[in-house]
N, C-alpha and C. Protein backbone atom coordinates (compact mmCIF):
# COMPACT_ATOMS: atom_id res chain seq x y z
N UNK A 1 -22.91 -2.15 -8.04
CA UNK A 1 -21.77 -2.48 -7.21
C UNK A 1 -21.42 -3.95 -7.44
N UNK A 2 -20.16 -3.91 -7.65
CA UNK A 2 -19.80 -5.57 -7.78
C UNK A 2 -18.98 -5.98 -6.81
N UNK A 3 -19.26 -6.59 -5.49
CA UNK A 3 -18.41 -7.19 -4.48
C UNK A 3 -17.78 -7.78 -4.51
N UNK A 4 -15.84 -7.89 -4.17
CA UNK A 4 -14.91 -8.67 -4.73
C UNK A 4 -14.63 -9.21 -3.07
N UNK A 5 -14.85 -10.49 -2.62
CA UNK A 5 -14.42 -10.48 -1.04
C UNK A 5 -12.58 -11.26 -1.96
N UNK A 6 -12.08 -10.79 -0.45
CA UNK A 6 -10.65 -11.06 -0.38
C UNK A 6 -10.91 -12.92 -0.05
N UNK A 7 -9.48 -13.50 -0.60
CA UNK A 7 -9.41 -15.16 -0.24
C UNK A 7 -8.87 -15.12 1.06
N UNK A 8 -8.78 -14.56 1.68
CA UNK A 8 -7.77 -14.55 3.02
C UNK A 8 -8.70 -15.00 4.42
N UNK A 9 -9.97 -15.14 4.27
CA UNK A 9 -11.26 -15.54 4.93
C UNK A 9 -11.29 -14.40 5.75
N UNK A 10 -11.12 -13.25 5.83
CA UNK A 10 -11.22 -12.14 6.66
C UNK A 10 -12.57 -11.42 6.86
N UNK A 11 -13.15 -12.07 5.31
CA UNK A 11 -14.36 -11.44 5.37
C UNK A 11 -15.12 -10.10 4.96
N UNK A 12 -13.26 -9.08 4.52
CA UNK A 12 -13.09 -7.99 3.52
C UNK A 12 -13.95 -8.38 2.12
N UNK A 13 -14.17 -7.05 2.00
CA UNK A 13 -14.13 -6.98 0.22
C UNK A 13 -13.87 -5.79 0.36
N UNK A 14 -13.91 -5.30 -1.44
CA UNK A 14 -13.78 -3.99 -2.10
C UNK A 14 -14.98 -4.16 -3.61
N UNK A 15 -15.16 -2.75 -3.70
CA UNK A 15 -16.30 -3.05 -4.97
C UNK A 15 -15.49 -2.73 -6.47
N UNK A 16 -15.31 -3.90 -7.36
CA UNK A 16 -14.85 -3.40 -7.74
C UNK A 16 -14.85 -2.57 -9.21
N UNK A 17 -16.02 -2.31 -9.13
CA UNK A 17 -16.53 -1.04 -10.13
C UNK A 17 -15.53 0.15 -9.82
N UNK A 18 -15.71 0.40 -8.54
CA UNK A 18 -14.63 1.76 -8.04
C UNK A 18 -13.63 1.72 -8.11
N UNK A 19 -12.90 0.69 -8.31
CA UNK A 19 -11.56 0.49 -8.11
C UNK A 19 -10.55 0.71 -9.42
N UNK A 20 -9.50 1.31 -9.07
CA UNK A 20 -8.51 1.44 -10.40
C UNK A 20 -7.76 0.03 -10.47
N UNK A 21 -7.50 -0.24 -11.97
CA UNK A 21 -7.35 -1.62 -12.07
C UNK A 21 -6.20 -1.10 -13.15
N UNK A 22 -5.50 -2.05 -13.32
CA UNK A 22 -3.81 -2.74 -13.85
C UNK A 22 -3.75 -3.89 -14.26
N UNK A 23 -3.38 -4.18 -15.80
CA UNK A 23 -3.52 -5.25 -15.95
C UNK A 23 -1.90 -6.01 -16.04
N UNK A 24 -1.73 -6.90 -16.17
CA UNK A 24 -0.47 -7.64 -16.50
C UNK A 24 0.20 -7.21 -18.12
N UNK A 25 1.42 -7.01 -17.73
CA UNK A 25 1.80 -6.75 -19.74
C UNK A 25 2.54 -8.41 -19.84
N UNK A 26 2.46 -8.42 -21.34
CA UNK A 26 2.62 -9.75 -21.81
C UNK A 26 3.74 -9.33 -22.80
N UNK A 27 4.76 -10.67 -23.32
CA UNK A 27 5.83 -10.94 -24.30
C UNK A 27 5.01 -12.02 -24.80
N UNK A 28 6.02 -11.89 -26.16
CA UNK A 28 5.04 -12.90 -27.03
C UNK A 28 6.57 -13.52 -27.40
N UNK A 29 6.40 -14.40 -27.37
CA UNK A 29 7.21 -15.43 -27.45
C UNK A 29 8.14 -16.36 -29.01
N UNK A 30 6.69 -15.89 -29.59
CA UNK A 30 6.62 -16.62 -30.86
C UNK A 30 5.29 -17.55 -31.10
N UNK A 31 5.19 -18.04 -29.77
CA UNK A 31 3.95 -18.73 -30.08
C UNK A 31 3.06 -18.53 -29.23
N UNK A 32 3.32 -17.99 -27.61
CA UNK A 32 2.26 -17.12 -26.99
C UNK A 32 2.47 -16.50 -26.02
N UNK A 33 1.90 -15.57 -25.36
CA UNK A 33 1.63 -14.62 -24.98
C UNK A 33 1.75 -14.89 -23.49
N UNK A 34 3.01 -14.41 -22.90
CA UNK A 34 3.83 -15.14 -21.27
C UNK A 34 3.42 -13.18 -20.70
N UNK A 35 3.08 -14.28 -19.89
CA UNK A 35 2.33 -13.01 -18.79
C UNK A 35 3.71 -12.57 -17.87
N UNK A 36 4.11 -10.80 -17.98
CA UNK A 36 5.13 -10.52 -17.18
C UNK A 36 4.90 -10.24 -15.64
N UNK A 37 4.20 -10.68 -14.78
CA UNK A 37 3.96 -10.77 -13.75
C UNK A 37 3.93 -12.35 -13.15
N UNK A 38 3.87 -13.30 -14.28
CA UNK A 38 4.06 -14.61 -13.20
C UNK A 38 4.94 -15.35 -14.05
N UNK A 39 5.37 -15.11 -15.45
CA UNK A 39 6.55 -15.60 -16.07
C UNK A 39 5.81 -16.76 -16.93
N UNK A 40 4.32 -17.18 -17.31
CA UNK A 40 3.39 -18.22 -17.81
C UNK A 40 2.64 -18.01 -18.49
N UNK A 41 2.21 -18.73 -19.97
CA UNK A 41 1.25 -18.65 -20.02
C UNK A 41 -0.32 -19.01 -19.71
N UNK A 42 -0.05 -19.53 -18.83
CA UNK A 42 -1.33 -20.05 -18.00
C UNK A 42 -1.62 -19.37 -16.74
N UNK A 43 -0.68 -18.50 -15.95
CA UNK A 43 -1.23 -17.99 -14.81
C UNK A 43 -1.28 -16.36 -14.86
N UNK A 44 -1.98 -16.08 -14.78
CA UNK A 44 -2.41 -14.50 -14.80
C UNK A 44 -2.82 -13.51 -13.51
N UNK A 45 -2.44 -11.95 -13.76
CA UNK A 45 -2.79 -10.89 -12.27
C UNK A 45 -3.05 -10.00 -13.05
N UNK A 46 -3.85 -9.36 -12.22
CA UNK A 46 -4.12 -7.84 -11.96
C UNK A 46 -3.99 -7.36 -10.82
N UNK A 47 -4.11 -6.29 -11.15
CA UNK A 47 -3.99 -5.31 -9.14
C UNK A 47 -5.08 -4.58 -9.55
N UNK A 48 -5.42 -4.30 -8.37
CA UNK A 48 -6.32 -3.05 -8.04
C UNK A 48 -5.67 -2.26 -7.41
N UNK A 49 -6.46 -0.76 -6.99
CA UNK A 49 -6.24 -0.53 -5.60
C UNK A 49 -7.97 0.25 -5.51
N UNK A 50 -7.93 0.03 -4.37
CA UNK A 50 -9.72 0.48 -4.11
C UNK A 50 -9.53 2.21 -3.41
N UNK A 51 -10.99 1.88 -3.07
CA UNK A 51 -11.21 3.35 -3.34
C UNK A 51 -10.53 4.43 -1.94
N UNK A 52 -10.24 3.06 -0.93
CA UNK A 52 -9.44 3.54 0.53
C UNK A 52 -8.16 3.24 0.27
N UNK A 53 -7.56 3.14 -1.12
CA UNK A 53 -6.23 2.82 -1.26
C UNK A 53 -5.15 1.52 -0.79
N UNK A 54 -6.65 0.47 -0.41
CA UNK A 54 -5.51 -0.90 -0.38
C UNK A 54 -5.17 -1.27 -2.11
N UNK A 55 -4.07 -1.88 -1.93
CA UNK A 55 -3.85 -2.97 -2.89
C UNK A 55 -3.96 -4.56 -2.91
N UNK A 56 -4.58 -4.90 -4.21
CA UNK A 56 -4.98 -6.57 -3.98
C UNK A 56 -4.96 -6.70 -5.31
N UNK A 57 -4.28 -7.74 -5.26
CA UNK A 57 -3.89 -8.45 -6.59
C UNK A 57 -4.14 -9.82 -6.42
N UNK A 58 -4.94 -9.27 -8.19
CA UNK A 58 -5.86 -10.91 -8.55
C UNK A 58 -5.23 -12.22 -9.21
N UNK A 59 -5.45 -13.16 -8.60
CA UNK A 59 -4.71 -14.02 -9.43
C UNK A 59 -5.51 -15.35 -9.77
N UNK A 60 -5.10 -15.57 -11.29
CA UNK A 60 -6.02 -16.28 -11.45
C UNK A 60 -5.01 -17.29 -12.84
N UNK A 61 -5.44 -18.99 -13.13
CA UNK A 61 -4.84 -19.37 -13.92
C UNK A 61 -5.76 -20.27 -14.85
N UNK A 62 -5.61 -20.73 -15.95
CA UNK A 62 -6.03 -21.29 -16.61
C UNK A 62 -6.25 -22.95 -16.50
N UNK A 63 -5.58 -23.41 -15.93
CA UNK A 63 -5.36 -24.85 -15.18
C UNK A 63 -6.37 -25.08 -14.91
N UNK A 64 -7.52 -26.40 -15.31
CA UNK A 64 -8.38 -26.95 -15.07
C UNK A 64 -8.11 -27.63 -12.94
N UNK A 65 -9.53 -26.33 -12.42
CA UNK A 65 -9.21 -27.35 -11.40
C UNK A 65 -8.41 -26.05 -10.46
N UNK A 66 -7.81 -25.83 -10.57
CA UNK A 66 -7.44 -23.88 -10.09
C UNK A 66 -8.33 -22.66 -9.78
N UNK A 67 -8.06 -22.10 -8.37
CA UNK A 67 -9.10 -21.46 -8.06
C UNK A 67 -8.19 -19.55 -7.71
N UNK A 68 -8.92 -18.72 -8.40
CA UNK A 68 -8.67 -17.65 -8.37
C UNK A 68 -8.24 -16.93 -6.71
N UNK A 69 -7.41 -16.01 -6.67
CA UNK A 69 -7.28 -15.66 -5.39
C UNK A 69 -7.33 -13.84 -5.61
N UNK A 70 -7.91 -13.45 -4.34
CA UNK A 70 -7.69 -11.72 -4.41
C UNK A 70 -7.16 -11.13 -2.63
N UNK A 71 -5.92 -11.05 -2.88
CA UNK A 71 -4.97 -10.32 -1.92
C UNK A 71 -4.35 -8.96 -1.65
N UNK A 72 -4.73 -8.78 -0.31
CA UNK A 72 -3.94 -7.44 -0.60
C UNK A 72 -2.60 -7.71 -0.23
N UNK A 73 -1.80 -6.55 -0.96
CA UNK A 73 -0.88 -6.74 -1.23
C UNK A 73 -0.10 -5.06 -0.24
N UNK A 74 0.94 -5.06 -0.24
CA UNK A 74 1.59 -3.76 0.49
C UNK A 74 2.02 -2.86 -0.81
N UNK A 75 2.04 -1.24 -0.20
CA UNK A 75 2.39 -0.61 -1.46
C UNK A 75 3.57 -1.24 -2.05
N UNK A 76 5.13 -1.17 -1.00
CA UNK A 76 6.07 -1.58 -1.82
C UNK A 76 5.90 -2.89 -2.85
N UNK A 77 4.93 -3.92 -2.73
CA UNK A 77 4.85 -4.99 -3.58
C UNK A 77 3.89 -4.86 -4.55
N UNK A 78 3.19 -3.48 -4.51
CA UNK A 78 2.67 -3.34 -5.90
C UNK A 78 3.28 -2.26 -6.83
N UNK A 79 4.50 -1.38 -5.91
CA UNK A 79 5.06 -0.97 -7.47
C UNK A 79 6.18 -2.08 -7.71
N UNK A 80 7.10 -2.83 -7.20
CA UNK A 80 7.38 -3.90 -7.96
C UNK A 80 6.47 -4.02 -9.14
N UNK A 81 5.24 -4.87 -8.59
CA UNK A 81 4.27 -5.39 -9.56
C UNK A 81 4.40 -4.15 -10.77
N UNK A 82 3.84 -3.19 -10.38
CA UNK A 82 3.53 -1.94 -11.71
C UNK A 82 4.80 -1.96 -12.26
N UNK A 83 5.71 -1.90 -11.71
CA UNK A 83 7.39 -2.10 -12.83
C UNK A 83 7.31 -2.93 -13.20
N UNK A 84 7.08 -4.45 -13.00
CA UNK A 84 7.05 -5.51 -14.02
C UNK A 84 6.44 -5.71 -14.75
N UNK A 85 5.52 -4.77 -14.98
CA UNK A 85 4.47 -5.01 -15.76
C UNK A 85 4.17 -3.43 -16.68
N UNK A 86 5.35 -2.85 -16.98
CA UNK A 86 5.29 -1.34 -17.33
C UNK A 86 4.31 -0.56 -17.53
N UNK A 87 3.94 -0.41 -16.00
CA UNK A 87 3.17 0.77 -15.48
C UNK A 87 3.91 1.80 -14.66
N UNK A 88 5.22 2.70 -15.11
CA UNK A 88 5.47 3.65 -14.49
C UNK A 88 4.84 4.73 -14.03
N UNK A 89 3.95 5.34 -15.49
CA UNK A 89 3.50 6.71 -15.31
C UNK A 89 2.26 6.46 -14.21
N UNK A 90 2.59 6.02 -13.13
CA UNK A 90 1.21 6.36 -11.95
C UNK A 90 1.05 7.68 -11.48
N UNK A 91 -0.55 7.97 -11.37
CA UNK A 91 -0.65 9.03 -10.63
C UNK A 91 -1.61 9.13 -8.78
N UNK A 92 -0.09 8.37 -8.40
CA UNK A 92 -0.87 8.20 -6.85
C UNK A 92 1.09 8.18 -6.42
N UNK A 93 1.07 9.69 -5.43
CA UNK A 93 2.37 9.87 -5.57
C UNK A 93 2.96 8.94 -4.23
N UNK A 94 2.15 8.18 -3.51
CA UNK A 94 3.32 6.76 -2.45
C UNK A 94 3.71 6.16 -3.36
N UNK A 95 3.31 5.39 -4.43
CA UNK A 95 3.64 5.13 -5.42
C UNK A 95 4.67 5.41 -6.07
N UNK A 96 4.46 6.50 -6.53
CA UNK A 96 5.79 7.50 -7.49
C UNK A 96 6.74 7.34 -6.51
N UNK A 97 6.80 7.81 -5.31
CA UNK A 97 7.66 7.27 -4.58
C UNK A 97 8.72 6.29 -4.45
N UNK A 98 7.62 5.48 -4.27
CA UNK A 98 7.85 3.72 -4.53
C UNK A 98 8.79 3.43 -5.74
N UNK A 99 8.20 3.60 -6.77
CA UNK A 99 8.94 3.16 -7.98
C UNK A 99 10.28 4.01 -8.30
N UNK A 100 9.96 5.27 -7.62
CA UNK A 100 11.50 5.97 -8.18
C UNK A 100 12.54 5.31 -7.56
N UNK A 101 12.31 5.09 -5.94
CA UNK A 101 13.32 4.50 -5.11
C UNK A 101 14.19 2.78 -5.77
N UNK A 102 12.92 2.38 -6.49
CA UNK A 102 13.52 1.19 -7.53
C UNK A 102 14.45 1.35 -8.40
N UNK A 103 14.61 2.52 -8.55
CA UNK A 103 15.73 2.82 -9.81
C UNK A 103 17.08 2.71 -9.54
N UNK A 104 17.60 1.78 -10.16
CA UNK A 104 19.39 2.16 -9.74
C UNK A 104 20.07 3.33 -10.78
N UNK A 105 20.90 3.97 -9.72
CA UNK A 105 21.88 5.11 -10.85
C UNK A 105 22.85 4.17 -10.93
């Protein structure tokens, strides 16, 4: 078991061996690799969602001196996240939900 406590001082965690994880998709620029979830190449996310179905998204940056954070997050702000980061095909249908309602006709 690997214990992830939340930054929020609540005193939560989630383990996150169990947890389904998402990573950030990246553009390459020409010379590197800009993370589509924070628009940088220096600051980086993932999401989870654990095994009771919160979401918390990790964030973390390269910046000497910068300290990682893990939040939960609400469904609607993690399929945002999963659309910006092209993860449509989910199979957790609040979700599917979620993301279809994003679509404009």
């Amino acid at each position: 078991m690997k214990r992830i406590r939340l930054t929020d001082g609540s005193g939560r965690w989630f383990d996150k061996e169990k947890a389904k994880v998402w990573e950030e998709d990246t553009n390459f620029d020409g010379n590197n690799h800009i993370s589509c979830a924070t628009g940088s190449q220096w600051d980086h996310e993932l999401l989870y969602r654990t095994v009771g179905g919160v979401y918390v998204l990790h964030h973390w940056s390269q910046w000497e001196g910068s300290c990682e954070s893990y939040e939960e997050i609400s469904a609607d702000d993690a399929a945002v996240w999963l659309v910006a980061n092209d993860h449509d095909e989910i199979n957790v249908p609040e979700i599917q939900e979620k993301i279809a309602a994003l679509e404009i006709e």
